[in-house]
C-alpha atoms as a PDB file:
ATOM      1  CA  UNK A   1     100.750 300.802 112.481  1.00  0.00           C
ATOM      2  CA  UNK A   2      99.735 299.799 109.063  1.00  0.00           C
ATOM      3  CA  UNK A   3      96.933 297.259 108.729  1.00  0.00           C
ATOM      4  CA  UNK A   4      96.427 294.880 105.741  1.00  0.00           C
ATOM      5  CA  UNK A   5      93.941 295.082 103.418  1.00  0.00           C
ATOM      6  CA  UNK A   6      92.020 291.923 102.540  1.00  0.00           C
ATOM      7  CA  UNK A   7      91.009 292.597  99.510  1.00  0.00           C
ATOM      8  CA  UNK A   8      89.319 289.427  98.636  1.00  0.00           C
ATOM      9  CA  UNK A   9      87.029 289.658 101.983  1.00  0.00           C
ATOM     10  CA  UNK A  10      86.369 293.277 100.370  1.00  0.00           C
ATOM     11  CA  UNK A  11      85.364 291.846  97.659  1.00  0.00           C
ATOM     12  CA  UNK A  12      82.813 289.157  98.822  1.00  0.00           C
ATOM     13  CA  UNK A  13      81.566 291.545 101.741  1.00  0.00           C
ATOM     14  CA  UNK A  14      80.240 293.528  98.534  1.00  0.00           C
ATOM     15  CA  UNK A  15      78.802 290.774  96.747  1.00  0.00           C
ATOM     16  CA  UNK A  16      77.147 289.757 100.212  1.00  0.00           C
ATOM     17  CA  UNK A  17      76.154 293.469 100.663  1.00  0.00           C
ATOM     18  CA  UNK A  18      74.350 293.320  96.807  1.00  0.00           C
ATOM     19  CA  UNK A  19      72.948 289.944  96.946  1.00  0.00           C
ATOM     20  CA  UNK A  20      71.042 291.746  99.910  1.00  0.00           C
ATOM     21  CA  UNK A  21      69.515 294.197  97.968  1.00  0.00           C
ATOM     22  CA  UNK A  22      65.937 294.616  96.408  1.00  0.00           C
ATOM     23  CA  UNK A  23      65.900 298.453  95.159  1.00  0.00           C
ATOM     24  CA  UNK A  24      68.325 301.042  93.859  1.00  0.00           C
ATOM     25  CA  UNK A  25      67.944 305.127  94.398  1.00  0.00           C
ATOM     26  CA  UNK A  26      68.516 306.071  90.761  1.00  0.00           C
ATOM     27  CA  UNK A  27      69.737 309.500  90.466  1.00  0.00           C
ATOM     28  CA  UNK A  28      69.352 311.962  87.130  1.00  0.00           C
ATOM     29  CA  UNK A  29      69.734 315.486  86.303  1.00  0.00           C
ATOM     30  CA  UNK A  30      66.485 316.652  84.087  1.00  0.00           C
ATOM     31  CA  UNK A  31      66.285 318.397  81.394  1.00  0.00           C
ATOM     32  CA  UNK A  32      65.375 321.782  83.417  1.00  0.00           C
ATOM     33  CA  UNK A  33      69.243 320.733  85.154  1.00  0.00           C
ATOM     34  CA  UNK A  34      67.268 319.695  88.483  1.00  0.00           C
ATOM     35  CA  UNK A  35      68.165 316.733  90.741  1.00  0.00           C
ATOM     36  CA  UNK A  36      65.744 313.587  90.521  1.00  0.00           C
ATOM     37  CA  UNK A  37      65.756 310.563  92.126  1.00  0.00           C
ATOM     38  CA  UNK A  38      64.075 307.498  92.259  1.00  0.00           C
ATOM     39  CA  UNK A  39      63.651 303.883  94.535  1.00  0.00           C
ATOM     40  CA  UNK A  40      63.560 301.469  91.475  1.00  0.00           C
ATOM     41  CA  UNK A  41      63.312 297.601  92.036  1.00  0.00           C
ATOM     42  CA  UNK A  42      65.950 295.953  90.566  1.00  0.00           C
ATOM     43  CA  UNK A  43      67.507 292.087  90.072  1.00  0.00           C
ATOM     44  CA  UNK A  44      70.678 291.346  89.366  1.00  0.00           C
ATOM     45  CA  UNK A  45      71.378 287.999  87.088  1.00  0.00           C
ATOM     46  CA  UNK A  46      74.487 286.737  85.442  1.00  0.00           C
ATOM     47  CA  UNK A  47      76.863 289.702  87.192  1.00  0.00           C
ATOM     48  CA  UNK A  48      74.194 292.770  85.077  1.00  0.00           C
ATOM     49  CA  UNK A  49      71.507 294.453  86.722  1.00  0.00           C
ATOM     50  CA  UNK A  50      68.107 295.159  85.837  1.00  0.00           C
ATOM     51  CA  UNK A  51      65.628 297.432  86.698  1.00  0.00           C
ATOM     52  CA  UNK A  52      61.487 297.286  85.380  1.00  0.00           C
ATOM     53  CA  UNK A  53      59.695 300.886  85.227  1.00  0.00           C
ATOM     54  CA  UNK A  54      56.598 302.135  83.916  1.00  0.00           C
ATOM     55  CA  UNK A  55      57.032 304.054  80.476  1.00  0.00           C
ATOM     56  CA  UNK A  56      54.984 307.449  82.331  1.00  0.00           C
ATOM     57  CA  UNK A  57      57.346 307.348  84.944  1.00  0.00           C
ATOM     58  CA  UNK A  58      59.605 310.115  84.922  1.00  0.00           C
ATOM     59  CA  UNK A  59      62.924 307.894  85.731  1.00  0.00           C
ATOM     60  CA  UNK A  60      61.742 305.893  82.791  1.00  0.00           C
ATOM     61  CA  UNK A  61      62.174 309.093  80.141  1.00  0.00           C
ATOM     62  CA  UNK A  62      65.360 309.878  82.286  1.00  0.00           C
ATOM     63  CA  UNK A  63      66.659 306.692  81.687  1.00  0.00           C
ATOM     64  CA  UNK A  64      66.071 306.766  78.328  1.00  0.00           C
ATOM     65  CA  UNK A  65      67.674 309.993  77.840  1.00  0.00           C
ATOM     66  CA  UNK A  66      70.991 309.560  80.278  1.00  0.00           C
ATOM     67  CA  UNK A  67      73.897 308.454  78.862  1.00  0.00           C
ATOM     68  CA  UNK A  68      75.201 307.929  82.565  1.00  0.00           C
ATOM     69  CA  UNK A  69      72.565 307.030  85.682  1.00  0.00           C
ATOM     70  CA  UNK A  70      74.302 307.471  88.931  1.00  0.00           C
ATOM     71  CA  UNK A  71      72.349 304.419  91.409  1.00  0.00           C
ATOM     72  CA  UNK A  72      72.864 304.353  94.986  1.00  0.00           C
ATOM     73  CA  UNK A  73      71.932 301.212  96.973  1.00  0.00           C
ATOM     74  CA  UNK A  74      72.557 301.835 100.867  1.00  0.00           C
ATOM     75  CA  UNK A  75      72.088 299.116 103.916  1.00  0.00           C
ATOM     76  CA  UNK A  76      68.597 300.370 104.482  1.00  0.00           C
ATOM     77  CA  UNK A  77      66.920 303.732 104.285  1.00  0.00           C
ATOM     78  CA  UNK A  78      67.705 305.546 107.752  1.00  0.00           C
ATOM     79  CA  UNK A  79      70.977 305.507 106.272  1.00  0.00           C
ATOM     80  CA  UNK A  80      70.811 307.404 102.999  1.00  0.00           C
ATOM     81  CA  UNK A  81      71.213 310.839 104.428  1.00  0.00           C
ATOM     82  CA  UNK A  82      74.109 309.897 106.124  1.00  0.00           C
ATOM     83  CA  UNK A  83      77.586 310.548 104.063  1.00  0.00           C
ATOM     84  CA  UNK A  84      79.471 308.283 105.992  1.00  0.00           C
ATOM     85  CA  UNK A  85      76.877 305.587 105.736  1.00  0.00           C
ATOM     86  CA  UNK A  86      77.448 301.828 107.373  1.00  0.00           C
ATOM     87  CA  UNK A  87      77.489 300.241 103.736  1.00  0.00           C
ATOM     88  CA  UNK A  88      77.175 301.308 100.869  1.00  0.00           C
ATOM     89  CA  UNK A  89      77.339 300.816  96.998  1.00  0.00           C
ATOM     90  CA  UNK A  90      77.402 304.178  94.690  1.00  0.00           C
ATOM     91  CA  UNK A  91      78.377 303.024  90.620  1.00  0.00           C
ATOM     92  CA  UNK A  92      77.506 305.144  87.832  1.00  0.00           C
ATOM     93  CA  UNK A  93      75.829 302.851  85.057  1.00  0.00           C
ATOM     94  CA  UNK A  94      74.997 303.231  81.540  1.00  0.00           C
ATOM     95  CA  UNK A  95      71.483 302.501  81.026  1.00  0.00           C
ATOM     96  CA  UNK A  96      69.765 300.327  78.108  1.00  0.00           C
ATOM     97  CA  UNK A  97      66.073 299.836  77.317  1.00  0.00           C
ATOM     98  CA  UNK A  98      65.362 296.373  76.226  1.00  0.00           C
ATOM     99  CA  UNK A  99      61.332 296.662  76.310  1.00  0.00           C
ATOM    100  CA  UNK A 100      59.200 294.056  77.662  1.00  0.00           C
ATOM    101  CA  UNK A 101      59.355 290.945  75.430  1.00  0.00           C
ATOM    102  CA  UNK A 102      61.596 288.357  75.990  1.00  0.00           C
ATOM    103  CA  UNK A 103      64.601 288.008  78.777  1.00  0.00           C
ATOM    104  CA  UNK A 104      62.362 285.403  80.692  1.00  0.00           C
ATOM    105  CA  UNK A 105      65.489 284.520  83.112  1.00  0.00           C
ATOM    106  CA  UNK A 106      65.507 288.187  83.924  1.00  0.00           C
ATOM    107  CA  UNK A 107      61.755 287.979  84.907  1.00  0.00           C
ATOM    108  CA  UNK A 108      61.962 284.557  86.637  1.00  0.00           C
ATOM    109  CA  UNK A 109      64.788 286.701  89.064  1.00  0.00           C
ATOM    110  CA  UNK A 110      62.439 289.771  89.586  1.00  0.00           C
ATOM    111  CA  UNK A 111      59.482 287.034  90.205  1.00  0.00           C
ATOM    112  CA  UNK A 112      61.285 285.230  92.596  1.00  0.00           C
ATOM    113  CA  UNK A 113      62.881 288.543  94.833  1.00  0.00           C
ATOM    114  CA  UNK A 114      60.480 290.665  94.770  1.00  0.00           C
ATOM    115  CA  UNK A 115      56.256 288.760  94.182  1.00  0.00           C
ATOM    116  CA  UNK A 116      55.235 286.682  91.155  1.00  0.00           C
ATOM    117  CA  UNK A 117      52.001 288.012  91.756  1.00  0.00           C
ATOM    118  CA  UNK A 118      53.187 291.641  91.522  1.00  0.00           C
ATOM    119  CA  UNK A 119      55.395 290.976  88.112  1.00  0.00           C
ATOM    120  CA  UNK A 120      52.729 289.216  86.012  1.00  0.00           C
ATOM    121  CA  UNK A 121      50.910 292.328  86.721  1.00  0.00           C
ATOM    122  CA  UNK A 122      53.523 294.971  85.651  1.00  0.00           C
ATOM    123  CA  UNK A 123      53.841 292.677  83.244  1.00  0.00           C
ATOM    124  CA  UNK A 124      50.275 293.256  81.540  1.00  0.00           C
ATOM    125  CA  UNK A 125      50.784 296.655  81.749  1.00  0.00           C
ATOM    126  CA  UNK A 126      53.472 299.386  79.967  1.00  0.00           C
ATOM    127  CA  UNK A 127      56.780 298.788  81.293  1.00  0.00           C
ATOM    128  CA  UNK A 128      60.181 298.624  79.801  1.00  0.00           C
ATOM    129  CA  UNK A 129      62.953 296.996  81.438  1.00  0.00           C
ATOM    130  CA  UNK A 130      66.235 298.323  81.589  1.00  0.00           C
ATOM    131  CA  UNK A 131      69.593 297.034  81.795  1.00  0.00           C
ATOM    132  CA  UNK A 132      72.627 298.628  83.753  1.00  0.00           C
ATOM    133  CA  UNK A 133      75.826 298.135  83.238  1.00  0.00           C
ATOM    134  CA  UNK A 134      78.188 299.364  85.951  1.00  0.00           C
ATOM    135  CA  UNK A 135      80.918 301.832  84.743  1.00  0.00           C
ATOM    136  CA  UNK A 136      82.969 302.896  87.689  1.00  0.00           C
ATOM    137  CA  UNK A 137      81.916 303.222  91.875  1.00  0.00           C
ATOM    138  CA  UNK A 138      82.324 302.948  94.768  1.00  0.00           C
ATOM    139  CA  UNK A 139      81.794 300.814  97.866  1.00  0.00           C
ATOM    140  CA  UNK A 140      81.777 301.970 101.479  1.00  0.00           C
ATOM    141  CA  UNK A 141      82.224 299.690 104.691  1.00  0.00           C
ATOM    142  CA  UNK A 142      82.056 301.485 108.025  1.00  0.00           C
ATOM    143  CA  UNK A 143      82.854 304.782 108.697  1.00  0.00           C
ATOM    144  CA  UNK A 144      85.081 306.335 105.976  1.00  0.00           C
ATOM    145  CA  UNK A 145      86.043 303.333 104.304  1.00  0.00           C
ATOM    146  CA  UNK A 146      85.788 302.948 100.961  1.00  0.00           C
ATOM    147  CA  UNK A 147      86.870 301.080  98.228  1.00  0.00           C
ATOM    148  CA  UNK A 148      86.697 302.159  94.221  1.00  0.00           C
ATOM    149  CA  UNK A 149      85.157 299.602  91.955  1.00  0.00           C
ATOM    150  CA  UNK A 150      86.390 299.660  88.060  1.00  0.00           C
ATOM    151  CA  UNK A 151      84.079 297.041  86.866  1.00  0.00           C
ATOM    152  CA  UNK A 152      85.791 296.857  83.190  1.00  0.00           C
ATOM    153  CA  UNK A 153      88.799 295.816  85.067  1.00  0.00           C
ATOM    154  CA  UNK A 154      86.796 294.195  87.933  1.00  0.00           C
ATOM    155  CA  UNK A 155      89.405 296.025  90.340  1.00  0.00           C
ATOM    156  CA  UNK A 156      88.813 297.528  93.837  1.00  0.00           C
ATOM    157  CA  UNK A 157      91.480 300.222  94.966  1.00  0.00           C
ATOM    158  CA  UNK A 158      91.249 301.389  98.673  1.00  0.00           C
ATOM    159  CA  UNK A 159      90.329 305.443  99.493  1.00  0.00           C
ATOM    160  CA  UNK A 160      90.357 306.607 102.762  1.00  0.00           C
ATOM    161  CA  UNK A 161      87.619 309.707 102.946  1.00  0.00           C
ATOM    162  CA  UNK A 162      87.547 309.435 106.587  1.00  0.00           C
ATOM    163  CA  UNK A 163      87.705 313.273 107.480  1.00  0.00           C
ATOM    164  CA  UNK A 164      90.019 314.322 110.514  1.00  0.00           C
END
């Protein structure tokens, strides 16, 4: 029996599922060719998101230096070990560094989800904020469910990876 897809419940279960969110696992290669990964805070305003790092953290020269960032936002952490986690996003995103001066609607957004108090002090210290933009991903609902996101054509196409 063949069920229908609702593609349009798809869609805003993933917009619920992202509204939800405060951090991203950011993901990298370095430049020795080993894995690196890192939680990174991000907001998300006017459909881009944005993440704030210190400019001596390591995922802050990685994201400088990748072309493509592969971020992995998951339902909560007990979950990101799991392959066939409850909900997920996975994208690849290309990053951009836009500094710290300006893009006050961006800051009002990390002030008001994550602590005022915390931003104005990043804030006074050496941080560059990055923007992401999403490339290509994928979104997974239940167990082996999942749905590839092309967000230049803002499409979602179903995949089954349950295995048998």
């Amino acid at each position: 029996m063949q069920k229908t897809i609702d593609m349009e419940q798809i869609r805003k279960d993933y917009e619920t599922f992202i509204q939800g969110r405060k951090s991203f696992l950011l993901s990298f290669v370095d430049k020795e060719g080993n894995p690196f990964s890192s939680s990174a805070a991000f907001v998300r305003v006017n459909g881009k998101f944005y993440v704030y790092v210190s400019r001596i953290a390591e995922h802050h020269q990685l994201l400088d230096q990748a072309q493509v960032v592969d971020v992995l936002c998951v339902a909560d952490q007990a979950v990101t070990q799991n392959h066939f986690a409850t909900e997920r996003a996975r994208w690849q995103c290309t990053p951009k560094n836009l500094g710290n001066e300006g893009h006050e609607e961006v800051f009002a957004a990390f002030d008001e989800v994550h602590s005022a108090n915390m931003m104005k002090l990043l804030r006074t210290l050496d941080f560059s904020l990055f923007e992401l933009t999403p490339v290509k991903g994928r979104y997974v609902v239940g167990f082996g469910k999942a749905f590839d996101i092309d967000f230049a054509e803002d499409t979602l196409t179903h995949v089954v990876i349950d295995k048998k």
